[in-house]
C-alpha atoms as a PDB file:
ATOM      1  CA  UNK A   1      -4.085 -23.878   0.764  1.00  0.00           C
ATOM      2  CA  UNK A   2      -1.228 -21.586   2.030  1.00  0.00           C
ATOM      3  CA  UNK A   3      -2.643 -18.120   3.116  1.00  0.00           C
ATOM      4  CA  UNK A   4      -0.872 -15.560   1.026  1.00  0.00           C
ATOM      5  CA  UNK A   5       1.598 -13.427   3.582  1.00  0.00           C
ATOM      6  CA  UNK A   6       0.790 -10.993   5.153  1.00  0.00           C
ATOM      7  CA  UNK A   7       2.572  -7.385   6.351  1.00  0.00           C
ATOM      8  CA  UNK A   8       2.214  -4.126   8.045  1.00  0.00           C
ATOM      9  CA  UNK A   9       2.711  -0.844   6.870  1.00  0.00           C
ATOM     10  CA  UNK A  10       4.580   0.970   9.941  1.00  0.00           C
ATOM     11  CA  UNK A  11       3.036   3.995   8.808  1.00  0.00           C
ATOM     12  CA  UNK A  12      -0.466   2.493  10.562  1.00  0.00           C
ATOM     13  CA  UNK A  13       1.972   2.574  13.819  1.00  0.00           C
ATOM     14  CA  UNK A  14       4.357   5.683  12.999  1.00  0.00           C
ATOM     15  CA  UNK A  15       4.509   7.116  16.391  1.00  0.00           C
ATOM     16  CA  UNK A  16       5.548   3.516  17.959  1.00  0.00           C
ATOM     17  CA  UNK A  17       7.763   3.162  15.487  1.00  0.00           C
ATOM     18  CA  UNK A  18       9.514   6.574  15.723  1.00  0.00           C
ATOM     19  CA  UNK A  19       9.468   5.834  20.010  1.00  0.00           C
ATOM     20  CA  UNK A  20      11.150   2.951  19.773  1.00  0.00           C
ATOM     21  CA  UNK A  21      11.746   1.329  15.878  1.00  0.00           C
ATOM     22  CA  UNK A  22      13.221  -2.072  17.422  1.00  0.00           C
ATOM     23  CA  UNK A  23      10.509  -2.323  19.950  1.00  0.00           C
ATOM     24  CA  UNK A  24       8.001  -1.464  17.249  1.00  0.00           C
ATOM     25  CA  UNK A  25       9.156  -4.271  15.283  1.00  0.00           C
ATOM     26  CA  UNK A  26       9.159  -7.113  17.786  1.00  0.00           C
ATOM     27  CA  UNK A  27       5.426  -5.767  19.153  1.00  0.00           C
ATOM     28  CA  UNK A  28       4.371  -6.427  14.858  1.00  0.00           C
ATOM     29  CA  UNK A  29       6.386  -9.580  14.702  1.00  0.00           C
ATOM     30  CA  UNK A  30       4.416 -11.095  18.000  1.00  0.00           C
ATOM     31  CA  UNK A  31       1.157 -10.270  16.620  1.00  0.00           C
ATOM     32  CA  UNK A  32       1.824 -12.417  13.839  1.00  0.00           C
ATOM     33  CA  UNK A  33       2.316 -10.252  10.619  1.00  0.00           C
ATOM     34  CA  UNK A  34       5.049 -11.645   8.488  1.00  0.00           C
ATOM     35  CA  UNK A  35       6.549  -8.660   7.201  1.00  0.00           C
ATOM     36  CA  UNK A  36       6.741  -4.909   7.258  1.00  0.00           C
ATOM     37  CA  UNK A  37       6.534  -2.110   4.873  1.00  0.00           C
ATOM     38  CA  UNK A  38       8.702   1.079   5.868  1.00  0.00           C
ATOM     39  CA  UNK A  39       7.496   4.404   5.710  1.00  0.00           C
ATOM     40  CA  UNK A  40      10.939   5.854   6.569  1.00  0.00           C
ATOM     41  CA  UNK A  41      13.812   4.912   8.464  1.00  0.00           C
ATOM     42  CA  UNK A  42      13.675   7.010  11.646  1.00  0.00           C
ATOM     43  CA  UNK A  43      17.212   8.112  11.255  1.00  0.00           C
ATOM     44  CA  UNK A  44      18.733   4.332  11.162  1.00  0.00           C
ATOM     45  CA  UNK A  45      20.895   3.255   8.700  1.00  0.00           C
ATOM     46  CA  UNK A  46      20.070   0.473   6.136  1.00  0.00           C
ATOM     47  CA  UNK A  47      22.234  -1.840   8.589  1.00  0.00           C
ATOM     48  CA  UNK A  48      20.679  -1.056  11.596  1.00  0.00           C
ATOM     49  CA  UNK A  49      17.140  -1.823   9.964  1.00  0.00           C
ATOM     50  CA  UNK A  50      18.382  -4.953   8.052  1.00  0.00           C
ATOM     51  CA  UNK A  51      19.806  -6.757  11.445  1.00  0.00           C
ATOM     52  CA  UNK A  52      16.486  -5.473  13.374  1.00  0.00           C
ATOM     53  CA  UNK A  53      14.447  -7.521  10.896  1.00  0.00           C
ATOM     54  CA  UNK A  54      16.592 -10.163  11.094  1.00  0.00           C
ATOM     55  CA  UNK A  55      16.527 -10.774  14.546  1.00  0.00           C
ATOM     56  CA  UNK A  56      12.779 -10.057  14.968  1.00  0.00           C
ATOM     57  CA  UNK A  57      12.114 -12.431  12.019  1.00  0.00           C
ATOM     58  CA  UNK A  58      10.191  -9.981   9.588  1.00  0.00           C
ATOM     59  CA  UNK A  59      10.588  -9.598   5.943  1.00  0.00           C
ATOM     60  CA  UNK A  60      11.392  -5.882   4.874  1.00  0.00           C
ATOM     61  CA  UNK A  61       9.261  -6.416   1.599  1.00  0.00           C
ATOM     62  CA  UNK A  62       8.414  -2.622   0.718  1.00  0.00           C
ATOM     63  CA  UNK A  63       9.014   1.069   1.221  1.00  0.00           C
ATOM     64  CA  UNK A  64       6.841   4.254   0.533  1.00  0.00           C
ATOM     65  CA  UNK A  65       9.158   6.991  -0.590  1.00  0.00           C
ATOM     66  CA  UNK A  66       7.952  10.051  -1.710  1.00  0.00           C
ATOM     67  CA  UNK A  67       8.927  11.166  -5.643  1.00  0.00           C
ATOM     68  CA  UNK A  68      10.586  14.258  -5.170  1.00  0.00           C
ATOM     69  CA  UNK A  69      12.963  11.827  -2.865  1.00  0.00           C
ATOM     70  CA  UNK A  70      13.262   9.366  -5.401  1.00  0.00           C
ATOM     71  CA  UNK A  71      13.289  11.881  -8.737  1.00  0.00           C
ATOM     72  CA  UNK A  72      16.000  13.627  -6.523  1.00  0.00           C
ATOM     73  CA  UNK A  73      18.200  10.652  -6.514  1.00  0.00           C
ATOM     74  CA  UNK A  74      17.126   7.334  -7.441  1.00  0.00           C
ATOM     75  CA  UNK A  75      19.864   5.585  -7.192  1.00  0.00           C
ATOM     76  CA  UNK A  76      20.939   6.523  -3.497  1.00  0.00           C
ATOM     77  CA  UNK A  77      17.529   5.936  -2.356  1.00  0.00           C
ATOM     78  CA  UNK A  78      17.227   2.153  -3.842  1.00  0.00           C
ATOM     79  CA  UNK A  79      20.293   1.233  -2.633  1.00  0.00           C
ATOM     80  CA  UNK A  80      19.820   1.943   0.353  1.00  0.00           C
ATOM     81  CA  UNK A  81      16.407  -0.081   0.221  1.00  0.00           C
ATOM     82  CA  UNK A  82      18.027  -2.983  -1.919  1.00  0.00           C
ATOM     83  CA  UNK A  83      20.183  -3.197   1.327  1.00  0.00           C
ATOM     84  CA  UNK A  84      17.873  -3.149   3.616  1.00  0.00           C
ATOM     85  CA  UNK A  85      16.352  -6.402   1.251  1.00  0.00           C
ATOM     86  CA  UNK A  86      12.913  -4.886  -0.015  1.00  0.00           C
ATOM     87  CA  UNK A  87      11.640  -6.296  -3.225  1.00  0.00           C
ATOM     88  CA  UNK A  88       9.427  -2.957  -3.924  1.00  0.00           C
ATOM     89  CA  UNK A  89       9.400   0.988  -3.356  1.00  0.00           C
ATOM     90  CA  UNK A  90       6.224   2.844  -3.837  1.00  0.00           C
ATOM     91  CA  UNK A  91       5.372   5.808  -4.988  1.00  0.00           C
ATOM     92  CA  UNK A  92       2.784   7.047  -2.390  1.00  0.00           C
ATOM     93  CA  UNK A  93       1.483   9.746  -3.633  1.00  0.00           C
ATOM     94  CA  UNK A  94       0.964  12.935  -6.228  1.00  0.00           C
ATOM     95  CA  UNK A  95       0.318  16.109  -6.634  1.00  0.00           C
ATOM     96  CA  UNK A  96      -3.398  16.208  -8.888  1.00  0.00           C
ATOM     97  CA  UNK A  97      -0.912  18.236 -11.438  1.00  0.00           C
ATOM     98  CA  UNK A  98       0.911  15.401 -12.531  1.00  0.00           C
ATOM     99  CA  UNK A  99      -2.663  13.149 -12.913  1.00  0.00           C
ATOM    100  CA  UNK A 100      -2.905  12.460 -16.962  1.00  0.00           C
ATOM    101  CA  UNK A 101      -4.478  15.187 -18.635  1.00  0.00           C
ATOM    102  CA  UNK A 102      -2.836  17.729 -16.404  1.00  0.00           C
ATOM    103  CA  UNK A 103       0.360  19.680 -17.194  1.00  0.00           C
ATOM    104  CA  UNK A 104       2.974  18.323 -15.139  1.00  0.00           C
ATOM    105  CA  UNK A 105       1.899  14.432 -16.031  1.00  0.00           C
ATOM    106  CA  UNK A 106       4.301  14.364 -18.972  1.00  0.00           C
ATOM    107  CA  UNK A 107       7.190  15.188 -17.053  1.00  0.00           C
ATOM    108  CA  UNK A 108       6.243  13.298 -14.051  1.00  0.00           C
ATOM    109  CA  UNK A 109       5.791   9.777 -16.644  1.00  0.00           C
ATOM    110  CA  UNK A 110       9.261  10.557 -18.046  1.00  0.00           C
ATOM    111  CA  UNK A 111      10.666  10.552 -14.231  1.00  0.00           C
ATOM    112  CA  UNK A 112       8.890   7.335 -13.318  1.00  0.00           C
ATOM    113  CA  UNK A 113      10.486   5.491 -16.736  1.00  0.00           C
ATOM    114  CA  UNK A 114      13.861   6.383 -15.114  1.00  0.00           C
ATOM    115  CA  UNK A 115      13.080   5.768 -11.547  1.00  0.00           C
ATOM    116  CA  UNK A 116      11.920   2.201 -12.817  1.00  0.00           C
ATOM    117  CA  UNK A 117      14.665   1.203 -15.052  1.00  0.00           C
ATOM    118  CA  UNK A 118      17.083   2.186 -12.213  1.00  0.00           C
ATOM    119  CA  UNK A 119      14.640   0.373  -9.398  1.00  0.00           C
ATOM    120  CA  UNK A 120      15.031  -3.297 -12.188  1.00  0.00           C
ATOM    121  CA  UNK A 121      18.928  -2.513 -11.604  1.00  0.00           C
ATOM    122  CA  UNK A 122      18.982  -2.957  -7.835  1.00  0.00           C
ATOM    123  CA  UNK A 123      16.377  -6.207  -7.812  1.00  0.00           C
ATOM    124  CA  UNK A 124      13.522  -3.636  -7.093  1.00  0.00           C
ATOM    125  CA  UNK A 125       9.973  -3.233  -9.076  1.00  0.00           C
ATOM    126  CA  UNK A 126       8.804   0.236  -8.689  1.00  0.00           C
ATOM    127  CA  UNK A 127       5.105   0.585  -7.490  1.00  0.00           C
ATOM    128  CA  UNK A 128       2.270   3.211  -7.534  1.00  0.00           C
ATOM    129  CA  UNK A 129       0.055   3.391  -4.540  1.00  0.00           C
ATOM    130  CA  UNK A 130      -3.264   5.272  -5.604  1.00  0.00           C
ATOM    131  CA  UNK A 131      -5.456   7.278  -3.521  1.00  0.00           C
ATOM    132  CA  UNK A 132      -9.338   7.902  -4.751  1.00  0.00           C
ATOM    133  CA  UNK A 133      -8.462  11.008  -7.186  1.00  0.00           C
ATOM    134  CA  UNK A 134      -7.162   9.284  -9.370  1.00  0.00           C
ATOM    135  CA  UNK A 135     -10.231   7.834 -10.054  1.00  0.00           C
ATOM    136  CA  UNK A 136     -11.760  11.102 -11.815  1.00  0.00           C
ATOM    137  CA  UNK A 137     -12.438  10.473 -15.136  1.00  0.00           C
ATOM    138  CA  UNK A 138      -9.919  11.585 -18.217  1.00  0.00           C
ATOM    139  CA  UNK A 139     -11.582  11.486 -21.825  1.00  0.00           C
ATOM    140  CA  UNK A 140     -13.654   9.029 -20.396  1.00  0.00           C
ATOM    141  CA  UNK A 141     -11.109   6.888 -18.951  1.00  0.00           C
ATOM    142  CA  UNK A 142     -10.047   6.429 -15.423  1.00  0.00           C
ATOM    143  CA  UNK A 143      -7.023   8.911 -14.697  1.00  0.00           C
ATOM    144  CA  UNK A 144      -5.282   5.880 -12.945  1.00  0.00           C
ATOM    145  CA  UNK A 145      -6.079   3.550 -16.125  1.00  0.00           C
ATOM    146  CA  UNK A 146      -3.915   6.027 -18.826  1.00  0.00           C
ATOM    147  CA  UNK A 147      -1.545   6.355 -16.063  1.00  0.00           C
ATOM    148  CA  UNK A 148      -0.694   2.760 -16.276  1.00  0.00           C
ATOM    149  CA  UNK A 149      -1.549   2.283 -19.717  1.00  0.00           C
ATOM    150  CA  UNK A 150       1.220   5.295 -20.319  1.00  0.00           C
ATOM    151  CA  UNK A 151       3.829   3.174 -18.416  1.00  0.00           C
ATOM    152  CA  UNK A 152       5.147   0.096 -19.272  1.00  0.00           C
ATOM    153  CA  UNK A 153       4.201  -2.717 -16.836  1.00  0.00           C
ATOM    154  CA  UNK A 154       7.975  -3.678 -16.501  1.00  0.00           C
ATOM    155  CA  UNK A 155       9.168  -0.082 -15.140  1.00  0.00           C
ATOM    156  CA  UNK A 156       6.035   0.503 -12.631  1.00  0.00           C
ATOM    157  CA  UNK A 157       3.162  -1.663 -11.166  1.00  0.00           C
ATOM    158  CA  UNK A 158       0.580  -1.185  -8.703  1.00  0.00           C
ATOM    159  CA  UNK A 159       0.146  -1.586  -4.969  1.00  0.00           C
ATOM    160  CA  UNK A 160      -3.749  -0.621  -4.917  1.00  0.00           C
ATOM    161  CA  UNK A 161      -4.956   0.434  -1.755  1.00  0.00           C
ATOM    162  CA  UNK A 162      -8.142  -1.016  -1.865  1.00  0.00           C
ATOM    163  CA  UNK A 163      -9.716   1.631   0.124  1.00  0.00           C
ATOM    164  CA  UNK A 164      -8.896   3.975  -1.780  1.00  0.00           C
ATOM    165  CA  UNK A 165     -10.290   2.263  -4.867  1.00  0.00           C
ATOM    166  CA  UNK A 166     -13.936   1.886  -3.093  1.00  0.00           C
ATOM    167  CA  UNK A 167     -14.008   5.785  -2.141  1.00  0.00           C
ATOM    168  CA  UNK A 168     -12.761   6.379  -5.328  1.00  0.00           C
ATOM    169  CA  UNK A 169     -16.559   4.829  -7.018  1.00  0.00           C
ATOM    170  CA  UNK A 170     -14.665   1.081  -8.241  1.00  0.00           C
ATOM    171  CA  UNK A 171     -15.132  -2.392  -6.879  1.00  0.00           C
ATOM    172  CA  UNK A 172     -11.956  -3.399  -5.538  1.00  0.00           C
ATOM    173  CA  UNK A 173     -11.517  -7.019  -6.000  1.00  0.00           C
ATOM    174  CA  UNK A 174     -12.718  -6.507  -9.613  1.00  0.00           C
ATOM    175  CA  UNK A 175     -10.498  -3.598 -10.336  1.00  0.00           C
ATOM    176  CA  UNK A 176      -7.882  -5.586  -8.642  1.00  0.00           C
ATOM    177  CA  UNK A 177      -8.642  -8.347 -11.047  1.00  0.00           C
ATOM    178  CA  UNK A 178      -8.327  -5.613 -13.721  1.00  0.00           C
ATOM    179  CA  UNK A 179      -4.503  -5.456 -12.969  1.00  0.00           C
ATOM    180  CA  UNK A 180      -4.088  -9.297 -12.774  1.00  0.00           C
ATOM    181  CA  UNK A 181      -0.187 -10.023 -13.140  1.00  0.00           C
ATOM    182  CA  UNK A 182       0.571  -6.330 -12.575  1.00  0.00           C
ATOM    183  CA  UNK A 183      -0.083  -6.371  -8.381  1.00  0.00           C
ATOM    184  CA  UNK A 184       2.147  -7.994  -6.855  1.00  0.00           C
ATOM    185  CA  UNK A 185       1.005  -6.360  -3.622  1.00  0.00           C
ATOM    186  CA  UNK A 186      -1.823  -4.557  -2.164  1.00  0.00           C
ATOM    187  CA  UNK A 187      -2.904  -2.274   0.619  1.00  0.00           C
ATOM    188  CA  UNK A 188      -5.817  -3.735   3.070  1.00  0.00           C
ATOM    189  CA  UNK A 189      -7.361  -1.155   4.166  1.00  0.00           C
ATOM    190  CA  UNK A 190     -10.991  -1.295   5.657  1.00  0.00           C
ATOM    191  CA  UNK A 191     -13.246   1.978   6.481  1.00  0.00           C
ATOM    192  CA  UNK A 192     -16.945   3.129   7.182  1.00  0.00           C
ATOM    193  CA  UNK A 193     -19.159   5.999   6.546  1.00  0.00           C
ATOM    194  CA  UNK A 194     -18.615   8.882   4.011  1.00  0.00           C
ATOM    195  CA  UNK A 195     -16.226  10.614   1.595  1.00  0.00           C
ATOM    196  CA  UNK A 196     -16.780  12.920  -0.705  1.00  0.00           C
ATOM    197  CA  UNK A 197     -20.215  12.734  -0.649  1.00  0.00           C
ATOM    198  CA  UNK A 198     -20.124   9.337  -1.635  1.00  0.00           C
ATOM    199  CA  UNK A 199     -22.388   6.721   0.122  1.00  0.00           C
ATOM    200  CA  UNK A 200     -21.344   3.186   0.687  1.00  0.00           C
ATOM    201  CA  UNK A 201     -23.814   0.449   0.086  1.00  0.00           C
ATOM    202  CA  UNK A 202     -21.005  -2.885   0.587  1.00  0.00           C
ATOM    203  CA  UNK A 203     -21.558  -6.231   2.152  1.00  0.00           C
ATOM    204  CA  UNK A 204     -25.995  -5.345   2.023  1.00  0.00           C
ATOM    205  CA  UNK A 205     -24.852  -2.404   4.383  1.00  0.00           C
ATOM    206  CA  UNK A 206     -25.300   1.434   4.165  1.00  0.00           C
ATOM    207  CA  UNK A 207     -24.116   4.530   5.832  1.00  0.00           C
ATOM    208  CA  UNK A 208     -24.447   7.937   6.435  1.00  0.00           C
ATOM    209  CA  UNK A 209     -21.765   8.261   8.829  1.00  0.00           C
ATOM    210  CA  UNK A 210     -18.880  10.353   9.171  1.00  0.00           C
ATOM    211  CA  UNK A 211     -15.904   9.244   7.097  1.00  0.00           C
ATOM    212  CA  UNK A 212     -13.759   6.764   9.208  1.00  0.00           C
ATOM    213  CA  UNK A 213     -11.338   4.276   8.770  1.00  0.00           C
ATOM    214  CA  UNK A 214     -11.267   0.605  10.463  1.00  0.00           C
ATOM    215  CA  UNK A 215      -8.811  -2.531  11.566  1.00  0.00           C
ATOM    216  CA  UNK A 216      -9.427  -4.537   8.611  1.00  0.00           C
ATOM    217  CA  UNK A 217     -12.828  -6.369   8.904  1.00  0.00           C
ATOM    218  CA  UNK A 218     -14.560  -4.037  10.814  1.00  0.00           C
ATOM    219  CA  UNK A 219     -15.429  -1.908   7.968  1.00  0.00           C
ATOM    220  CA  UNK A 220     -17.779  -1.699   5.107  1.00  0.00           C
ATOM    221  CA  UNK A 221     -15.265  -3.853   3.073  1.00  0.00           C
ATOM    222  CA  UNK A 222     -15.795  -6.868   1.477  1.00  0.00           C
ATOM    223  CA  UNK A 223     -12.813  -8.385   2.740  1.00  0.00           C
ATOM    224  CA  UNK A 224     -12.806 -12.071   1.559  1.00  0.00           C
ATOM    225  CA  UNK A 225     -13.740 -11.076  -2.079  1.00  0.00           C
ATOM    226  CA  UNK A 226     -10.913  -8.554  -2.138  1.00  0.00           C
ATOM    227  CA  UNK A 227      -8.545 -11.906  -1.100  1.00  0.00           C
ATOM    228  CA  UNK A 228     -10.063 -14.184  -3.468  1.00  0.00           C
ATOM    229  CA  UNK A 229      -9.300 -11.482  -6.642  1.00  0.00           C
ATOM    230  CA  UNK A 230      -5.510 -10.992  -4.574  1.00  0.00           C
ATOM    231  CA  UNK A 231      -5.296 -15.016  -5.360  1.00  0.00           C
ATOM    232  CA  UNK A 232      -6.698 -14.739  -8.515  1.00  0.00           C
ATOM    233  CA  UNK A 233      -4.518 -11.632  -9.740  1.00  0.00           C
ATOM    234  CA  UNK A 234      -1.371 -13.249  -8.540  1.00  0.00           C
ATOM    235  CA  UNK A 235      -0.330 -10.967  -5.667  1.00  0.00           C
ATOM    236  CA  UNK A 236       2.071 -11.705  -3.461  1.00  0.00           C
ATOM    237  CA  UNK A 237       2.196  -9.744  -0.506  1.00  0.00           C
ATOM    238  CA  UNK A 238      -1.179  -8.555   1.473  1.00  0.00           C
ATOM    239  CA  UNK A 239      -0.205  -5.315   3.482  1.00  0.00           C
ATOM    240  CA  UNK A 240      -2.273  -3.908   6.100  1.00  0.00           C
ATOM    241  CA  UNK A 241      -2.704  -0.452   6.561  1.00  0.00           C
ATOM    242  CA  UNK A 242      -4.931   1.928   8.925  1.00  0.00           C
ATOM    243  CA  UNK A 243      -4.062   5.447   8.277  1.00  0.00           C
ATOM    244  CA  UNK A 244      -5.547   6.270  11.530  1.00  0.00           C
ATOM    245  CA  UNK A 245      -6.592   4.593  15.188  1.00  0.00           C
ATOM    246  CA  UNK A 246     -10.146   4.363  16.027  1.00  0.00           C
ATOM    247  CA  UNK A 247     -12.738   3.733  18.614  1.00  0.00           C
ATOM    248  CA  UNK A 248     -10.513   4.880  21.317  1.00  0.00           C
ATOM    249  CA  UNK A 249      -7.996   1.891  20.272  1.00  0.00           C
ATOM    250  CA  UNK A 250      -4.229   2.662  19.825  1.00  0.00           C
ATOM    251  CA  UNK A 251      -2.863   1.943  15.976  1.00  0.00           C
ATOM    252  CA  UNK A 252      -1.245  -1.042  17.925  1.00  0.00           C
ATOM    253  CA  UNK A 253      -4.503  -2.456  19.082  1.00  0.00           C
ATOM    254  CA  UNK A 254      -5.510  -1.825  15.405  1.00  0.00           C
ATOM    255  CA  UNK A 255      -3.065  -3.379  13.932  1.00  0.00           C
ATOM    256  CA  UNK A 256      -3.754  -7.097  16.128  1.00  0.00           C
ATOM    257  CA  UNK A 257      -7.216  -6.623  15.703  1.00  0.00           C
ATOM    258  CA  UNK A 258      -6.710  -6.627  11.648  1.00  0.00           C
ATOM    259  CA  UNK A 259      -4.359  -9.501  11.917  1.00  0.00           C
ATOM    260  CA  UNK A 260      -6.518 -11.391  13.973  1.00  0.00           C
ATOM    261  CA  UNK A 261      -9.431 -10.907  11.607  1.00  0.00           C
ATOM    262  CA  UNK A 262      -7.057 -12.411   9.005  1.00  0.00           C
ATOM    263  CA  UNK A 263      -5.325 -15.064  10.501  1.00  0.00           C
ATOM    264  CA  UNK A 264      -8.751 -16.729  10.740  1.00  0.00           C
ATOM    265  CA  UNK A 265      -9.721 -16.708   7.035  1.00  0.00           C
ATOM    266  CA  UNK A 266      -8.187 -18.801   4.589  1.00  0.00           C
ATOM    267  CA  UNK A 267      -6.706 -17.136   1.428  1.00  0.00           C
END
């Protein structure tokens, strides 16, 4: 069985990747990740990026851009990506007003039609990357649940970060299951300790700890049920991400030691 491919998001190695964006690239490519996803363009053009993948063999597959950017103008910003050759652009985040149930979420789901119906028109699908609010409960429903439930699955799908799902109180390969046929790539994101007051009991293990996150792992998560679901929900690209370095490591050791974790499993 083919492992599913994996890629990095260059946000894990920002400060490398501002430095030096080429060098950056070749440093992800040698560790052995198979593609990238952007979290801006340090100034280069969409040809400059395009030709630096290229050459360094990576596949641009994604890009976080923030929603004012894209609700400001949609169509400059995925065409720029569509050039560049990404197949997705994520919406990384919210403000807690525009959550359902709050004031600004009408407004906001309106937006997100139109920035998906524009995203099918360059060869894009629009994402949503979650963090653990939007796991508070709305009428007794998960906030993220009506969100997607209030958005057709053509216009906007998910890119769960799974970490984000387990500090947010939900199993992530079964809430990844949940959205079978509607991920077509995740965040693989591995952490220890405490959040929020919540206490993590995964893999037998428990914490009190401080709040922390991990090369994927070397965490609390249980990584090889999270890749079984990713198989069994059909997703297509698995994206590493550590927000932050740890244990004295830089985000580049990180980033090989997750990698090299993965490269070892079969998935």
């Amino acid at each position: 069985m083919n492992r599913l491919p994996i890629a990095l998001q260059l946000y894990s190695v920002r400060d490398e990747v501002e430095a030096d964006f080429d060098g950056a690239l070749a440093a992800v490519k040698a560790m052995g990740y198979d593609g990238v996803e952007f979290a801006g363009l340090c100034g280069h053009t969409a040809a400059e990026v395009k030709a630096m993948c290229e050459k360094h063999g990576l596949a641009p597959i994604a890009v976080h851009v923030s929603y004012g950017e894209l609700a400001a103008d949609a169509d400059g910003v995925l065409a720029t990506y569509a050039q560049i050759g990404c197949r997705y652009v994520a919406i990384p985040a919210i403000d807690r007003a525009m959550l359902p149930g709050q004031p600004d979420f009408p407004a906001f789901a309106a937006d997100v039609r139109r920035i998906g119906a524009a995203a099918k028109q360059h060869g894009i699908q629009l994402l949503y990357h979650n963090h653990d609010f939007e796991f508070e409960p709305v009428d007794g429903q998960l906030a993220l649940d009506v969100f997607f439930r209030e958005i057709p699955a053509d216009l906007l799908a998910t890119e769960l970060d799974t970490c984000w799902v387990n500090v947010g109180g939900q199993d992530p390969a079964a809430y990844l299951r949940k959205y079978a046929g509607r991920a077509p790539a995740i965040h693989l994101q591995d952490f220890t300790g405490r959040r929020n007051d919540k206490t993590f009991a995964l893999r037998g293990k428990q914490t009190d700890d401080a709040f922390d996150y991990r090369p994927v792992g070397q965490g609390l998560q249980d990584v090889p049920a999270i890749l079984a679901a990713a198989r069994d929900a059909g997703v297509e690209w698995i994206i590493v991400e550590q927000d932050d370095p740890c244990l004295g490591r830089t985000a580049m050791e990180c980033a090989k030691c997750s990698i090299g974790y993965l490269k070892n499993l079969s998935f």
